[in-house]
Protein backbone atom coordinates (compact mmCIF):
# COMPACT_ATOMS: atom_id res chain seq x y z
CA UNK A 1 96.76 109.92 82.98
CA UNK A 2 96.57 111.04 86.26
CA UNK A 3 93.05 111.47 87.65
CA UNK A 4 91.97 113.88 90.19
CA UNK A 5 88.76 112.84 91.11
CA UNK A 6 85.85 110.39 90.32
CA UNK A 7 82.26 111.56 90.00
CA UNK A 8 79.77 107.89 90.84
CA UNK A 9 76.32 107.39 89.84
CA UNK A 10 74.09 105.28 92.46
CA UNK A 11 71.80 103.26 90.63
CA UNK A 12 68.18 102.05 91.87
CA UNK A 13 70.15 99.10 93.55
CA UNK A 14 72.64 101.48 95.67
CA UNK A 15 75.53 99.68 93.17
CA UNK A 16 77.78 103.09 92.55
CA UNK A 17 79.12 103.03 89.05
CA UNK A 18 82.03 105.90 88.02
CA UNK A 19 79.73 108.69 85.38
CA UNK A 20 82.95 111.30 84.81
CA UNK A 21 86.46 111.64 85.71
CA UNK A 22 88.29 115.05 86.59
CA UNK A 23 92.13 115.64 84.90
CA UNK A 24 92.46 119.02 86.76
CA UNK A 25 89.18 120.99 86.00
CA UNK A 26 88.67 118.80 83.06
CA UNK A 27 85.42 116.75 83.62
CA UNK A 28 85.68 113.97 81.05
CA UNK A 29 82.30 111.36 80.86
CA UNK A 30 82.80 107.68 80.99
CA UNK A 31 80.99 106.30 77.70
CA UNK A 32 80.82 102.64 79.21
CA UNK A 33 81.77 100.97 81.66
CA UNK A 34 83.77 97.99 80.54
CA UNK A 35 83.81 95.36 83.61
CA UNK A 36 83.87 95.48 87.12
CA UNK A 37 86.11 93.33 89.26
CA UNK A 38 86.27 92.86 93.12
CA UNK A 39 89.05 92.25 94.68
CA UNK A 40 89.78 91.16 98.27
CA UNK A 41 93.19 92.96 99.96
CA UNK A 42 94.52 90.09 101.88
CA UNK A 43 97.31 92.04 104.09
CA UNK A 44 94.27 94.83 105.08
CA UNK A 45 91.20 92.69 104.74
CA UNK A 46 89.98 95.48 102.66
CA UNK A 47 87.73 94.51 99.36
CA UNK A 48 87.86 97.39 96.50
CA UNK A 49 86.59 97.77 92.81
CA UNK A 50 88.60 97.65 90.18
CA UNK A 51 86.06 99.71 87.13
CA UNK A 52 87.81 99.53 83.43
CA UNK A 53 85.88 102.07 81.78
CA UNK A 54 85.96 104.22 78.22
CA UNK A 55 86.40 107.26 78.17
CA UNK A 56 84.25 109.80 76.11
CA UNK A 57 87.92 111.00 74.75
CA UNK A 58 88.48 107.60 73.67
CA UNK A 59 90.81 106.42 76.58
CA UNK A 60 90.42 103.72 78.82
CA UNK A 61 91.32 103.81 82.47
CA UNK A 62 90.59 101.65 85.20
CA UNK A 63 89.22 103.26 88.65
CA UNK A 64 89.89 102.00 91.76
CA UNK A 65 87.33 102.28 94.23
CA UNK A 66 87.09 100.96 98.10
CA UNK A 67 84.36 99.35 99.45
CA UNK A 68 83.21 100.65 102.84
């Protein structure tokens, strides 16, 4: 599945969690999100957020996110 683009909800604590996913002009609404992991880049320094969420078609997907 090839996603296009990633629509994030900020919560009340500024924590932004992915709330739909684009395939094309497709919007498709993550159901849940299933766990979060952070991971630290070592060769850029960079940390990102790995999101494995479900899907409102049924699929999951994981998201990749950077932190800024």
């Amino acid at each position: 599945m090839e996603i296009d683009r990633v629509e994030y909800y900020s919560g009340y604590r500024g924590e932004e969690k992915p709330r739909a996913v684009y395939l094309g002009e497709e919007r498709i609404e993550v159901v849940k999100v299933i766990s979060v992991r952070r991971i630290l880049d070592r060769l850029s320094g960079q940390q990102k957020e790995v999101f494995e969420c479900l899907l409102a078609n049924g699929e999951t997907v994981k998201i990749e996110k950077e932190s800024e």
